[in-house]
Protein backbone atom coordinates (compact mmCIF):
# COMPACT_ATOMS: atom_id res chain seq x y z
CA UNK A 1 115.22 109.19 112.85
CA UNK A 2 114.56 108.65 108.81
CA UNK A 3 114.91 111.88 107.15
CA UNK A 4 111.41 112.31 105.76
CA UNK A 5 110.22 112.04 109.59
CA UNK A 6 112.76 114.31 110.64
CA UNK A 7 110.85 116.62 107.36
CA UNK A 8 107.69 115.40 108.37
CA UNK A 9 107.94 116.89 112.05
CA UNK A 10 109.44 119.84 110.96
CA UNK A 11 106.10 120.35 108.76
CA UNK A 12 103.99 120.25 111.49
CA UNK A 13 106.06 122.23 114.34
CA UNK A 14 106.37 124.79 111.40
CA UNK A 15 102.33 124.83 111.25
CA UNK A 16 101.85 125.47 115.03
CA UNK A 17 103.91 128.57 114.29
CA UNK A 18 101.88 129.34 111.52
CA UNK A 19 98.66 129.23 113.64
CA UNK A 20 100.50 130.94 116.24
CA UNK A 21 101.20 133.79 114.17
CA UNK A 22 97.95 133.99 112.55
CA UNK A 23 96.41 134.10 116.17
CA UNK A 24 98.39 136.83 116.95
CA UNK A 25 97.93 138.84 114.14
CA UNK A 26 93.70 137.90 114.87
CA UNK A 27 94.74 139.04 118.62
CA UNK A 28 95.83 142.87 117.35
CA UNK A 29 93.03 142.93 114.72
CA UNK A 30 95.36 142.59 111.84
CA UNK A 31 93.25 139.18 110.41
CA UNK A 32 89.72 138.36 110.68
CA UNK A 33 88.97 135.00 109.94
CA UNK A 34 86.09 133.88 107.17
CA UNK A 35 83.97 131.67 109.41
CA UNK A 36 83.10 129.77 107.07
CA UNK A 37 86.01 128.98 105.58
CA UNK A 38 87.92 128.00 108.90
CA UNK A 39 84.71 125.89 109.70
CA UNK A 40 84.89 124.35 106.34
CA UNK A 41 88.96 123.52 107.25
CA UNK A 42 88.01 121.99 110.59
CA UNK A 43 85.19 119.77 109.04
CA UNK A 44 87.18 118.74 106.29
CA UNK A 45 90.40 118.50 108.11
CA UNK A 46 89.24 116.19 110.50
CA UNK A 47 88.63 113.93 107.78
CA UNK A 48 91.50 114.72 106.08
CA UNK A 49 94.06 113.59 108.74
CA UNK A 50 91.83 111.01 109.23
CA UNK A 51 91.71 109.60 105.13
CA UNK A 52 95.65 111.12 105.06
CA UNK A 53 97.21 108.66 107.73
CA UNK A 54 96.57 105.71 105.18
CA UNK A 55 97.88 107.60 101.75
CA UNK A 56 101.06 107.92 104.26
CA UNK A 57 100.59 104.06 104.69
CA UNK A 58 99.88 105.30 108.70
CA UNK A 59 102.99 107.02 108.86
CA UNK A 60 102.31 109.23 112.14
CA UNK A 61 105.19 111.91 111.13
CA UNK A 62 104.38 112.36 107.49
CA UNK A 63 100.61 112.93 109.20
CA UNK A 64 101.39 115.05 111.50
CA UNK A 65 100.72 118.35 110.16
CA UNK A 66 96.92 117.12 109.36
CA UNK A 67 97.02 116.64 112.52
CA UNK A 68 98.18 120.30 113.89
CA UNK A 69 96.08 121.18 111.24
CA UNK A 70 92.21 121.01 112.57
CA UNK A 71 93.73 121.21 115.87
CA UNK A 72 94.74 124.80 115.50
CA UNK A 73 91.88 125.61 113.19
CA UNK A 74 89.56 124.39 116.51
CA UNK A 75 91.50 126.94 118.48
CA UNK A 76 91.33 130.06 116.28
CA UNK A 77 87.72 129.21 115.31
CA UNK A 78 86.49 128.95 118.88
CA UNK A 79 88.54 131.95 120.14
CA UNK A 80 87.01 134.04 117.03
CA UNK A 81 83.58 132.93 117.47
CA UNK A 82 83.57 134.10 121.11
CA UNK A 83 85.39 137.03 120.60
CA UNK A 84 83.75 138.04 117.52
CA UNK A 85 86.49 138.81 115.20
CA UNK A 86 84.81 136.84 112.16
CA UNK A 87 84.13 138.68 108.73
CA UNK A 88 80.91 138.99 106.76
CA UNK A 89 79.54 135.44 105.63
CA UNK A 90 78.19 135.08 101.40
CA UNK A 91 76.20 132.32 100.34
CA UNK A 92 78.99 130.41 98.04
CA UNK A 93 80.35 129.85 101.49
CA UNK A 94 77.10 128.03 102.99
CA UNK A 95 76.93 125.94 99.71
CA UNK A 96 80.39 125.21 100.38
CA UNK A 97 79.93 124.29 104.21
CA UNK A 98 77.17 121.40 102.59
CA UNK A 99 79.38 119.95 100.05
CA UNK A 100 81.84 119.38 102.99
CA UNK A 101 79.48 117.91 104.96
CA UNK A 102 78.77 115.52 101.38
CA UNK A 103 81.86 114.81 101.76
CA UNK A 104 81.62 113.56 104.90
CA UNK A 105 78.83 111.36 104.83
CA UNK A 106 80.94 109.78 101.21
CA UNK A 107 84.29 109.22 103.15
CA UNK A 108 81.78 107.29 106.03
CA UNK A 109 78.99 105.29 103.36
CA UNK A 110 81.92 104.21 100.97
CA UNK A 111 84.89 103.89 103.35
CA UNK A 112 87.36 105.15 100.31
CA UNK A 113 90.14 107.11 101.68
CA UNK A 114 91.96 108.06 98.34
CA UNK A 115 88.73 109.32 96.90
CA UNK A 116 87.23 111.48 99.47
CA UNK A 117 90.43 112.70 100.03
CA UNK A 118 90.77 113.49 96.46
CA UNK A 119 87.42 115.04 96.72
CA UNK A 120 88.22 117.05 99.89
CA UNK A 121 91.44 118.63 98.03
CA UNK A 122 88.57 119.85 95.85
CA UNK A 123 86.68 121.68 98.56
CA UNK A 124 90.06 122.89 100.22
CA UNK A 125 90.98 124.79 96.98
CA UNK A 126 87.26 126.26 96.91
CA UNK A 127 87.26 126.93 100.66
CA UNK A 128 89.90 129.85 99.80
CA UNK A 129 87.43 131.75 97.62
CA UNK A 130 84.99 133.36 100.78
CA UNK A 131 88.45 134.36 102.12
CA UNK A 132 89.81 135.52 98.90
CA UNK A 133 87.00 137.37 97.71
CA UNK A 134 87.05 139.14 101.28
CA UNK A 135 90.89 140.51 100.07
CA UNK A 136 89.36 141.32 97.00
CA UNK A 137 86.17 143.29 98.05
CA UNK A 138 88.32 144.80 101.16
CA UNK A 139 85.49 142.77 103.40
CA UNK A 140 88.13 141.37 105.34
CA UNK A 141 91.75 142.02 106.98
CA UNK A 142 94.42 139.92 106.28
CA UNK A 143 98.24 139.94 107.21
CA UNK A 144 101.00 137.87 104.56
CA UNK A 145 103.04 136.43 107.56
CA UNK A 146 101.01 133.61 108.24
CA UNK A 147 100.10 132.81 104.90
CA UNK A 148 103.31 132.92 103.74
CA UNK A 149 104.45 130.77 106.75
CA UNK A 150 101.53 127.77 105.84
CA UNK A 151 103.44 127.73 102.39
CA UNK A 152 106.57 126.72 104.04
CA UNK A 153 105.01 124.72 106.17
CA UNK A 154 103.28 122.73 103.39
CA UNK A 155 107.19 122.82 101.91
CA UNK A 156 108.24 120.84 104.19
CA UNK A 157 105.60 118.27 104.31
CA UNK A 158 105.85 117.91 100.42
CA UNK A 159 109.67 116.87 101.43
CA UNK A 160 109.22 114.66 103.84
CA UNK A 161 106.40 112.68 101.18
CA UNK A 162 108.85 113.05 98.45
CA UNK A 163 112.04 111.63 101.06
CA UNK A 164 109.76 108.47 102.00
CA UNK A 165 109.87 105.03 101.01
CA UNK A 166 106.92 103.98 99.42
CA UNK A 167 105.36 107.29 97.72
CA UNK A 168 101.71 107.54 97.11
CA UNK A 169 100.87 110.69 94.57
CA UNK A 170 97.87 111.28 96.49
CA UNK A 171 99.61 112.30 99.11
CA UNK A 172 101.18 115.12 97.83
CA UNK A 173 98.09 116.60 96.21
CA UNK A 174 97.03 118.21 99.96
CA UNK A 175 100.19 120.07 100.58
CA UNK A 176 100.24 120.83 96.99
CA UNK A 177 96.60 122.24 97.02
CA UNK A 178 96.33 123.76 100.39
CA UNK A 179 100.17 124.53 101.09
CA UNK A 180 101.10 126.49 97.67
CA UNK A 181 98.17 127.17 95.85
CA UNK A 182 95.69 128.35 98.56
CA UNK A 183 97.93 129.65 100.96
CA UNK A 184 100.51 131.11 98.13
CA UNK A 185 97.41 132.84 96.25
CA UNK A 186 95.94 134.60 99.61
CA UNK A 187 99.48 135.65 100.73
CA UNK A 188 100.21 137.16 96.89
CA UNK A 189 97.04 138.69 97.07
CA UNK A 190 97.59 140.75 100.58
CA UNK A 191 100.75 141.46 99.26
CA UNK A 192 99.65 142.92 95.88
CA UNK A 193 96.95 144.71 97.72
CA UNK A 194 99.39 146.87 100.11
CA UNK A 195 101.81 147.96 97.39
């Protein structure tokens, strides 16, 4: 096995982990999930994986963490919508629900996977604020251990792309974007907030 598939499975064992954790800590009440920003990560990472597996020129093991990805968002959303463990919905996060589904309808008119997945990095990065602003305002409960874990996940997949072949830049901007900057920022800000 090449070495960046070797990375590129280790990414996404390392994210069903993360989801495992995070639906354990949503289990004991320790997280409540922003519904609309885990709906907004299942719309958009549906098309992600779907736009990703050609900036990985259909690599299946550089993918496969957008793959775990809306997979284990489906899981924790439906399991949190049925056992009501959501926090308190704001507007900026029904505005950014719409732009997702823009996004959409782009990715399916034009049929350009490097720009609407350019464009969906966008909304990823925004899709943190409902849950940051919950840390913030104390609306919602959040634990570091998972958050911290999706960083290392998105580590690893930013190896594996780095360890391929042919590199395409694109395809580092998701881990990039989702991995360490909205993952790192919620995890520094539960950390910050219980010291």
């Amino acid at each position: 096995m090449n070495i960046s598939y070797l990375f590129g499975f280790i990414a996404g064992i390392s994210l069903i982990i993360t989801y495992s954790l995070y639906f354990k800590q949503t289990l004991k009440g320790e997280s409540n999930p922003n519904p609309s920003t885990w709906t907004i990560w299942l719309l958009i990472g549906i098309i992600n994986a779907a736009t990703y597996f050609s900036l990985t020129n259909n690599n299946l093991w550089q993918s496969f963490i957008m793959i775990v990805a809306p997979c284990s968002v489906f899981f924790i959303l439906v399991y949190s919508l049925f056992k009501g463990k959501f926090s308190k919905i704001s507007k900026i996060e029904i505005i950014m629900f719409g732009l997702a589904i823009a996004i959409g309808i782009f990715w399916q008119i034009t049929s350009n996977d490097r720009i609407s997945n350019l464009i969906l990095q966008v909304i990823y990065i925004i899709s943190f604020v409902p849950t940051i602003s919950g840390i913030i305002r104390k609306r919602s409960k959040e634990h570091p251990t998972a958050w911290i874990a999706a960083s290392i996940s998105y580590l690893f997949s930013i190896i594996s792309i780095a360890l391929a072949n042919q590199i395409d830049w694109i395809a580092f901007i998701h881990p990039v974007v989702i991995g360490l900057l909205g993952n790192g920022i919620v995890a520094a800000l539960i950390i910050h907030q219980r010291q």
